[in-house]
Protein backbone atom coordinates (compact mmCIF):
# COMPACT_ATOMS: atom_id res chain seq x y z
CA UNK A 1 0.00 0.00 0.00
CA UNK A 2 1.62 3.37 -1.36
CA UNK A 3 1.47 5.63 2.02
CA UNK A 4 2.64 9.18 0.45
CA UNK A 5 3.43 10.53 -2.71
CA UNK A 6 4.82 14.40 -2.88
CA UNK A 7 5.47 15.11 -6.01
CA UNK A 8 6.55 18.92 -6.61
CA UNK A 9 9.75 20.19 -4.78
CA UNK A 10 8.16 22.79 -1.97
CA UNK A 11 9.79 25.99 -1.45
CA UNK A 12 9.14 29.31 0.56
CA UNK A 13 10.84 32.67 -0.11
CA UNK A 14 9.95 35.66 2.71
CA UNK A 15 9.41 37.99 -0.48
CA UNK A 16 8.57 38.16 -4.21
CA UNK A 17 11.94 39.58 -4.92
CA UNK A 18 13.54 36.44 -3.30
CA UNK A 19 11.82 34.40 -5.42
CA UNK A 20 12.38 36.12 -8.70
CA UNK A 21 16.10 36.17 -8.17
CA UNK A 22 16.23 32.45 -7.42
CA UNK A 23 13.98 31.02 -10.08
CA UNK A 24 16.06 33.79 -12.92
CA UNK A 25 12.20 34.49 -13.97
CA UNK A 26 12.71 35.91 -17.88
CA UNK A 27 12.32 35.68 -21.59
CA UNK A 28 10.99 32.23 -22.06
CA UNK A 29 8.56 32.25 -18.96
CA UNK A 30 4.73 32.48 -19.17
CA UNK A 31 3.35 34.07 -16.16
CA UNK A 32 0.04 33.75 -15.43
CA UNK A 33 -1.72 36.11 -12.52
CA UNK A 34 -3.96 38.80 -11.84
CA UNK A 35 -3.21 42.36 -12.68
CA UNK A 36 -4.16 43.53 -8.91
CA UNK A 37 -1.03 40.85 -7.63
CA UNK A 38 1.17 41.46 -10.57
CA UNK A 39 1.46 44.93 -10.07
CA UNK A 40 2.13 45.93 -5.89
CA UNK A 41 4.47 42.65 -5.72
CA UNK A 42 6.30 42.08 -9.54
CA UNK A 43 6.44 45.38 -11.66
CA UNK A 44 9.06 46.85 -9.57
CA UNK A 45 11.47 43.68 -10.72
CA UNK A 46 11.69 44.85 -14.03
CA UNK A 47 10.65 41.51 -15.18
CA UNK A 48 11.16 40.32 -19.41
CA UNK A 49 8.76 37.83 -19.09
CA UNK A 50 5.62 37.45 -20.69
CA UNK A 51 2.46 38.06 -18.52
CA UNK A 52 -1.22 36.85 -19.26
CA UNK A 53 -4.01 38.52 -16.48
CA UNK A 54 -6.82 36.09 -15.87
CA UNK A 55 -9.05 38.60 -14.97
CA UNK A 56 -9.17 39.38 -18.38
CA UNK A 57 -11.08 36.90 -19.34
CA UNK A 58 -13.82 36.45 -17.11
CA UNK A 59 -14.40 36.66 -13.12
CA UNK A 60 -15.03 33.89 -10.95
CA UNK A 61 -14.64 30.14 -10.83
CA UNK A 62 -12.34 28.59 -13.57
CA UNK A 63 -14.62 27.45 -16.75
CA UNK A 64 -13.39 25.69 -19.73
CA UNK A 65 -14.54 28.78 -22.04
CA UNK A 66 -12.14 30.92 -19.79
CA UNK A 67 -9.44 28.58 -20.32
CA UNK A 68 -10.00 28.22 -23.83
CA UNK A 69 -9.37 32.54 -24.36
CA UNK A 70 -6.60 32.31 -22.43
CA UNK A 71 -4.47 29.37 -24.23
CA UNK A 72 -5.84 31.52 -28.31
CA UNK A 73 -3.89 34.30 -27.10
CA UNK A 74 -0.55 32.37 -25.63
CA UNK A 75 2.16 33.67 -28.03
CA UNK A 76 4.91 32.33 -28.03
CA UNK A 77 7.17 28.78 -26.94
CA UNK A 78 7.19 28.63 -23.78
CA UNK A 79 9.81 26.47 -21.50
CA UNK A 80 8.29 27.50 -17.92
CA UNK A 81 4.37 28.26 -17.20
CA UNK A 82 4.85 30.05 -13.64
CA UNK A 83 1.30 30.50 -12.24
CA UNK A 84 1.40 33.34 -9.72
CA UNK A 85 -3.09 33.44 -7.98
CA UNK A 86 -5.48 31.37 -6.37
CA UNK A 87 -7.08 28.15 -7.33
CA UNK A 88 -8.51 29.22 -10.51
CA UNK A 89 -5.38 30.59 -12.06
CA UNK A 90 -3.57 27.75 -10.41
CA UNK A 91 -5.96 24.94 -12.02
CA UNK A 92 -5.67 26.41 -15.38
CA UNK A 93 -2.36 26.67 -15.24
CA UNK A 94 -1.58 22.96 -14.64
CA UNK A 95 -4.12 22.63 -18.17
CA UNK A 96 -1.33 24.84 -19.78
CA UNK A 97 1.20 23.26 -18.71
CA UNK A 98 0.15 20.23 -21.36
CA UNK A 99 1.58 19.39 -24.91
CA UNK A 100 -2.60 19.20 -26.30
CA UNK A 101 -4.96 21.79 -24.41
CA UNK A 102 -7.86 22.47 -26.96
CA UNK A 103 -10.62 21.54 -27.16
CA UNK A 104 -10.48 21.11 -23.41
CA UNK A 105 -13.42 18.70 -23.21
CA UNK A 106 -11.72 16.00 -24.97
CA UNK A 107 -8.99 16.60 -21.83
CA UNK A 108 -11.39 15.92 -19.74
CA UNK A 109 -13.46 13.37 -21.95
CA UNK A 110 -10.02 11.56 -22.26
CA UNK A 111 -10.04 11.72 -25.68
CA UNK A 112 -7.07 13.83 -26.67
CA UNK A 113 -3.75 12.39 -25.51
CA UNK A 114 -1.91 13.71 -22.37
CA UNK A 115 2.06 14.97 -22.19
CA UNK A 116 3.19 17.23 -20.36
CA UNK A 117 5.91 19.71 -22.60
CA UNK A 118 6.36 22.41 -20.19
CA UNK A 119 7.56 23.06 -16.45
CA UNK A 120 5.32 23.85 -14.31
CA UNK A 121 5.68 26.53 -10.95
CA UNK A 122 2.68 27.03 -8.88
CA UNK A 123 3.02 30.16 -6.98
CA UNK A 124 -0.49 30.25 -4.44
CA UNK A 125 -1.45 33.41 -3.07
CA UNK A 126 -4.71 32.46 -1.16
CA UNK A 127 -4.60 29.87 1.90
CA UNK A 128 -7.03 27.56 0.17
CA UNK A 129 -7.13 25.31 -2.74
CA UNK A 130 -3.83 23.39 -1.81
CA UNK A 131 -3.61 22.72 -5.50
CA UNK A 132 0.13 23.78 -5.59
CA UNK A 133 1.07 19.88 -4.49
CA UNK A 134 -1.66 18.34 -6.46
CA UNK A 135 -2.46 16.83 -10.09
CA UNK A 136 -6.23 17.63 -10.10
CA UNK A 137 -7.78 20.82 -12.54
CA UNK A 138 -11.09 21.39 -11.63
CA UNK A 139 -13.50 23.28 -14.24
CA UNK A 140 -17.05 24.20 -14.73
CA UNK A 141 -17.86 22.60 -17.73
CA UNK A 142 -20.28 25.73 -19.04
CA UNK A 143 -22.14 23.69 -21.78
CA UNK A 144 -22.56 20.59 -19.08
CA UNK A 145 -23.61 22.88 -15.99
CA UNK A 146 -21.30 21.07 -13.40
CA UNK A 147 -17.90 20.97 -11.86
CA UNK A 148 -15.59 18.32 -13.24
CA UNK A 149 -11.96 17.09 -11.92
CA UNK A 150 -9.30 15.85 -14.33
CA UNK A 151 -6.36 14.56 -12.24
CA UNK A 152 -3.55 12.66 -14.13
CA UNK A 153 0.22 12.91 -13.21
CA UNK A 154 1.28 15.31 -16.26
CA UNK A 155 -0.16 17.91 -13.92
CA UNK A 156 1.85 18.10 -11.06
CA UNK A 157 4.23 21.55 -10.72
CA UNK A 158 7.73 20.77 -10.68
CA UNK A 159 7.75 23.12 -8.04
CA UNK A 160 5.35 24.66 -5.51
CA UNK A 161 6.23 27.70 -4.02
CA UNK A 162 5.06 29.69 -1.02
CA UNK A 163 5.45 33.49 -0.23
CA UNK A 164 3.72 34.78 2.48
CA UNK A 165 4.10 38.15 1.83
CA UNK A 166 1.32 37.56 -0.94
CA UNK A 167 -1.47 36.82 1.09
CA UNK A 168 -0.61 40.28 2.68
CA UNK A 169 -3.16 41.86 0.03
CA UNK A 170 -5.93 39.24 0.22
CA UNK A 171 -9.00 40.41 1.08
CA UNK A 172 -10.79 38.85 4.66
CA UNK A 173 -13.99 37.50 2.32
CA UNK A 174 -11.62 35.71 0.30
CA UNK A 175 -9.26 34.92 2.75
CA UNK A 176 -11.88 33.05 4.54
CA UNK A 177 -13.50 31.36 1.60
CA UNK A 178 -9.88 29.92 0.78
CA UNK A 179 -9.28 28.79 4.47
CA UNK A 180 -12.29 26.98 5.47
CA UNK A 181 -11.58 25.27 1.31
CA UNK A 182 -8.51 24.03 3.27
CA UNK A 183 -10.01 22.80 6.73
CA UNK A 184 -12.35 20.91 4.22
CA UNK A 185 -9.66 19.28 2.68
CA UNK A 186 -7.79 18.61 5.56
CA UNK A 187 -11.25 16.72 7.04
CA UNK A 188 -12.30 14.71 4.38
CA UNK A 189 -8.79 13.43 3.44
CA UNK A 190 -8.27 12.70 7.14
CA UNK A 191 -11.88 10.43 7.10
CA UNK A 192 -11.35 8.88 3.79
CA UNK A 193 -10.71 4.96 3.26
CA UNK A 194 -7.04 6.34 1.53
CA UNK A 195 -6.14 8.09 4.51
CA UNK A 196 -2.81 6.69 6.06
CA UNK A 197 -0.92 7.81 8.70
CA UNK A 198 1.21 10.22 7.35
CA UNK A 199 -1.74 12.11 5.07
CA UNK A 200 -3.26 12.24 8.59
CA UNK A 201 -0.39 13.90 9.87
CA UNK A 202 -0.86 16.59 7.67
CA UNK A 203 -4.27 16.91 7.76
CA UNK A 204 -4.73 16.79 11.49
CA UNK A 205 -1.33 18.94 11.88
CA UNK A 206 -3.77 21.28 9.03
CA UNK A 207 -6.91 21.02 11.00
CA UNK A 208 -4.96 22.23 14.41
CA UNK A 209 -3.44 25.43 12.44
CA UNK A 210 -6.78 26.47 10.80
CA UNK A 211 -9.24 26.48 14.05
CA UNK A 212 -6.39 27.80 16.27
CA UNK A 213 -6.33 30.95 13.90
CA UNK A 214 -9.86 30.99 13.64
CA UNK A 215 -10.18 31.00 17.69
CA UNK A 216 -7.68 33.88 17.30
CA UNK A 217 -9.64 35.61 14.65
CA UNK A 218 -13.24 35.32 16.17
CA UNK A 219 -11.49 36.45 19.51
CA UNK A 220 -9.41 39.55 18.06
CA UNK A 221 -11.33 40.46 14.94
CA UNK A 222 -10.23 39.96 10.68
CA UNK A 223 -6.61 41.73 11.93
CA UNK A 224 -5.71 39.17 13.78
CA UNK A 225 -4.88 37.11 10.47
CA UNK A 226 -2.28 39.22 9.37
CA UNK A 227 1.00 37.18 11.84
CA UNK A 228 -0.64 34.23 10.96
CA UNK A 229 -1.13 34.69 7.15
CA UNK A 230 2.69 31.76 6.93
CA UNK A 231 0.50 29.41 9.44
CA UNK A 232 -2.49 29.56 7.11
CA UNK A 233 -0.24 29.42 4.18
CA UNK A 234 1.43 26.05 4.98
CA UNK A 235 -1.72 24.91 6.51
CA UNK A 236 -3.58 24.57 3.36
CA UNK A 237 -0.01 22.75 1.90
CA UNK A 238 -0.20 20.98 3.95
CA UNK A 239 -3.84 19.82 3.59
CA UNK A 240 -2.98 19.67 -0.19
CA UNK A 241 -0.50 17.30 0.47
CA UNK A 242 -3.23 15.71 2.51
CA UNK A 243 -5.90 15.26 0.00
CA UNK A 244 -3.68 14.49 -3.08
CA UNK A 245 -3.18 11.82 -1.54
CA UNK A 246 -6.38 10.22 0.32
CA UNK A 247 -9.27 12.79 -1.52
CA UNK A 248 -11.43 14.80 -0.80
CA UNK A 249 -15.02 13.36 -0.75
CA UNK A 250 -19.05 14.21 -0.47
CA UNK A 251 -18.81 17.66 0.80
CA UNK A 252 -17.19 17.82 -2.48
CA UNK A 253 -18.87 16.08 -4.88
CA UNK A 254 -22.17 18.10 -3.39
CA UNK A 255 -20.98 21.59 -3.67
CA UNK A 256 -20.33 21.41 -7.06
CA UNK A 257 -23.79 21.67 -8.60
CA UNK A 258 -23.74 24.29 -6.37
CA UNK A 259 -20.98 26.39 -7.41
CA UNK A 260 -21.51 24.93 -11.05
CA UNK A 261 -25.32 26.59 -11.56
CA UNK A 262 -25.10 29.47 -8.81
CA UNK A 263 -21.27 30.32 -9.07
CA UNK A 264 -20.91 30.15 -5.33
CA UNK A 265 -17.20 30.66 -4.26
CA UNK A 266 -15.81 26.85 -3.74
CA UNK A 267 -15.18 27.61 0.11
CA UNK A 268 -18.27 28.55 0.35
CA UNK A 269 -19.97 25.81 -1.32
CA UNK A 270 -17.95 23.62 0.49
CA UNK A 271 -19.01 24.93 3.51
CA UNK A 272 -22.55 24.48 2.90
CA UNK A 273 -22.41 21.51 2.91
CA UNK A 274 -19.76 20.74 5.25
CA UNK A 275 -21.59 20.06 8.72
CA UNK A 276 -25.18 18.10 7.04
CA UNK A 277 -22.54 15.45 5.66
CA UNK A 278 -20.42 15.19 8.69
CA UNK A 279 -23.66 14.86 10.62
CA UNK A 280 -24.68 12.15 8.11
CA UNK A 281 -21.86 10.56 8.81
CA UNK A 282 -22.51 10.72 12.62
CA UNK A 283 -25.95 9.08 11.45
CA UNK A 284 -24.74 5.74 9.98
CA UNK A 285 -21.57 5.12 12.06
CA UNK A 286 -20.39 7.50 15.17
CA UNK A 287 -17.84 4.50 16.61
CA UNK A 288 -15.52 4.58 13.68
CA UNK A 289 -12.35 6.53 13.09
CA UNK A 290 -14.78 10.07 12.47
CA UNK A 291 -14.78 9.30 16.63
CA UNK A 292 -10.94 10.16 16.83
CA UNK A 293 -11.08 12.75 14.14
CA UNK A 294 -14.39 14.30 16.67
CA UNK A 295 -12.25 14.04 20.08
CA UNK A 296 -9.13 16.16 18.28
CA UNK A 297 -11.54 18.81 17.22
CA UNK A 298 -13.25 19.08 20.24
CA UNK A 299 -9.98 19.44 22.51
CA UNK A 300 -9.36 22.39 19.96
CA UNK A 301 -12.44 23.76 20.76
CA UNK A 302 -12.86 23.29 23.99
CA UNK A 303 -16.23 21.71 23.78
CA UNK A 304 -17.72 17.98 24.39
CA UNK A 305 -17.65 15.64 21.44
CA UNK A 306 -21.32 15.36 21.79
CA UNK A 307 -21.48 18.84 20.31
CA UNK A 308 -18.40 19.45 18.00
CA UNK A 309 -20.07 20.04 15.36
CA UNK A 310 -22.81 22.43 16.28
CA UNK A 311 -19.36 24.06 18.19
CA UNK A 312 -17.27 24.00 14.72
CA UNK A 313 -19.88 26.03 13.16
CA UNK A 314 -20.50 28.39 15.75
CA UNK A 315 -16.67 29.17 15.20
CA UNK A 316 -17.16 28.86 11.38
CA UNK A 317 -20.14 31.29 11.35
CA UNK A 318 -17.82 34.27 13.14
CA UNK A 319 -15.38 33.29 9.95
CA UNK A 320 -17.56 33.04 7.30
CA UNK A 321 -21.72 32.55 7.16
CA UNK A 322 -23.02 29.63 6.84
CA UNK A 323 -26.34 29.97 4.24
CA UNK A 324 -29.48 27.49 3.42
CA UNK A 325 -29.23 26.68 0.11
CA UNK A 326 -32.56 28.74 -0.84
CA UNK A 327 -30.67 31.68 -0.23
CA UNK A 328 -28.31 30.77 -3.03
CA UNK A 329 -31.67 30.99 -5.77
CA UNK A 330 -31.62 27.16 -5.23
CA UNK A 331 -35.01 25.58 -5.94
CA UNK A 332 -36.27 22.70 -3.99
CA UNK A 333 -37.31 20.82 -7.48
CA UNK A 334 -33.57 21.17 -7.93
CA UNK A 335 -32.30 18.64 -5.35
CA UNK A 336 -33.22 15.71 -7.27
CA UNK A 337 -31.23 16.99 -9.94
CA UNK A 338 -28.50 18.19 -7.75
CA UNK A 339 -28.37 14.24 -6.31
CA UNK A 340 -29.02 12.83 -9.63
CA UNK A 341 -25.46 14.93 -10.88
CA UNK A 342 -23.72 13.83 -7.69
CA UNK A 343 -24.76 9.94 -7.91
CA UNK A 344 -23.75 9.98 -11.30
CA UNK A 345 -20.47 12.44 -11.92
CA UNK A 346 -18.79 12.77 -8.80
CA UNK A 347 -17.97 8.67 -8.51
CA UNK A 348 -14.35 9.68 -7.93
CA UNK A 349 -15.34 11.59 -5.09
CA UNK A 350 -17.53 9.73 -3.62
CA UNK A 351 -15.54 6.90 -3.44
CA UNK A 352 -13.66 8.44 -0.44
CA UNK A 353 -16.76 8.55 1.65
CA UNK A 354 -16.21 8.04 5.14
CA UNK A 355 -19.14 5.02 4.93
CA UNK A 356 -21.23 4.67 2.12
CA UNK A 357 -23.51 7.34 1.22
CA UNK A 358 -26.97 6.22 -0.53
CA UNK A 359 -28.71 8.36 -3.23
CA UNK A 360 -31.42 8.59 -0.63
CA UNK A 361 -29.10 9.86 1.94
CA UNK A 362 -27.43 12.52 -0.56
CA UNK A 363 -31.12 13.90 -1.15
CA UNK A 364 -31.68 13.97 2.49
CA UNK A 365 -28.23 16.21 3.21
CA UNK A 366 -29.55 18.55 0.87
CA UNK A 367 -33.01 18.75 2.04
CA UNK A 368 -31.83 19.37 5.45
CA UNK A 369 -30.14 22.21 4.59
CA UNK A 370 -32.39 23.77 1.92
């Protein structure tokens, strides 16, 4: 049994400059950012390489239409595609990173081949997605309304990189969104049937950093991030490392319908639907190893493990509200068609259910918290 697989190289430089000087960023390079982190932290470099702003070509989530604009106006033969954003610059990125991009469906269809003719350095500059240290591109398929992961090797970085100093500029809403993406990862990977005991290490070590910031937060108001913007940083590395390994599972595989037809932030999404499947999970089997995974929570927290989670989203709540789903536009006549996309497309995902979740029981999870 393989216990842990790291792929990219990890390093951390205390500054942008740093990081520029060591990596010899230039003529040959494809960066790939935002215009609002390119310019406070890169134009003073006096960098030659070329530089494509996401923002550019749409807002939000990454689709495969916004990936498609991007990769018509790539000029040039690039050695090095050095993504420099969060998770939706980041997942394109590892697209670009391949020998045959368009039409992206047939990427994700598996009908165009796969090679991997570029490097690949995945510069993060939320505390979220952990996909630095992983080989999965998630899109929203626009013309198939959902949220669909292609992970194959080809798309690991070469090297991840992590700069604190960039999260310096992220906004609290986002900051939060990204964060509780991470505390996610951290606790499915941690539940799922892959999990060994060195992805738990991470993820618990993951879980630990996250809710003692939060505590911090909730205690000292959104400020109180800024000394702890490294810890949140290598917190969600290390819950990539985490769930690139074991997976991430149903709080998954249910969020996207959401964030695929409402274009709910992923955190968010996430989030909605974190505590109804962990509850489920109490449901059909409390004594298994969710009990050790409630206990180390709860001695965070302070609280009984009788409670945790009605405790984990009190804490959540002073982070980042937790919504019904109506409040999204969702329509009840919808969650037959949200379970029906779930039972069918997210099989990956659900496959690293804690215990077995029925189609019944998906429907339920989503009625609860309509």
């Amino acid at each position: 049994m393989k216990e842990l697989s790291i792929k990219p190289e990890i390093f951390s430089f205390d500054t942008c400059k740093e990081f520029c000087a060591e990596y010899k960023i230039g003529e040959g390079d494809l960066i790939i950012t935002n215009e609002y982190i390119f310019n406070p932290y890169f134009t003073d470099l006096d960098i030659k390489a070329d530089v494509l702003y996401q923002e550019k070509y749409g807002a939000g989530e990454p689709s495969d239409e916004m990936a498609e604009a991007m990769y018509a106006d790539m000029k040039g033969d690039y050695k090095r595609i050095i993504a420099i954003g969060g998770g939706t610059i980041i997942d394109i990125s590892k697209i670009f990173a391949l020998k045959n991009v368009s039409p992206i469906l047939d990427l994700y269809d598996r009908k165009a081949e796969i090679v991997k003719d570029k490097e690949l350095v995945l510069v993060p500059t939320t505390c979220g997605t952990g996909s630095e240290v992983t080989n999965i591109a998630i899109l929203e398929l626009k013309s198939r309304h959902t949220k669909l992961g292609l992970a194959v090797d080809e798309m690991y970085a070469d090297s991840a990189v992590l700069v604190p100093e960039l999260l310096k500029g992220l906004p609290f809403k986002f900051f939060a969104t990204s964060s509780i993406d991470a505390l996610i990862h951290a606790l499915e990977s941690s539940l799922s049937p892959k999990a060994t005991s060195y992805t738990e290490m991470f993820g618990y070590q993951a879980i630990e950093m996250i809710l003692n910031g939060y505590k911090e937060i909730a205690a000292n108001g959104q400020d109180a991030r800024m000394p702890l913007l490294k810890d949140f940083l290598l917190a969600s590395n290390y819950a990539g490392i985490a769930f690139g390994n074991a997976g991430c599972a149903a709080v998954h595989a249910m969020s996207y319908p959401l964030g695929g037809t409402y274009h709910v932030p992923h955190g968010e999404a996430n989030y909605c639907l974190l505590i109804g499947v962990f509850k489920a999970y109490m449901e059909i089997d409390p004594s298994g190893k969710i009990k050790k995974l409630n206990k180390f929570i709860a001695d965070i927290l302070g609280c009984g493990e009788d409670v945790v989670y009605d405790e984990l989203e009190k804490l959540l709540n002073q982070i980042i509200q937790c919504k019904p789903l109506h409040e999204y536009g969702v329509k009840e006549e919808e969650l037959e068609t949200f379970t029906g996309n779930v039972m069918e497309k997210q099989g990956r995902l659900m496959a690293n259910n804690y215990v077995e979740l029925s189609r019944e029981k998906v429907y339920d999870i989503y009625k609860k918290l309509y």
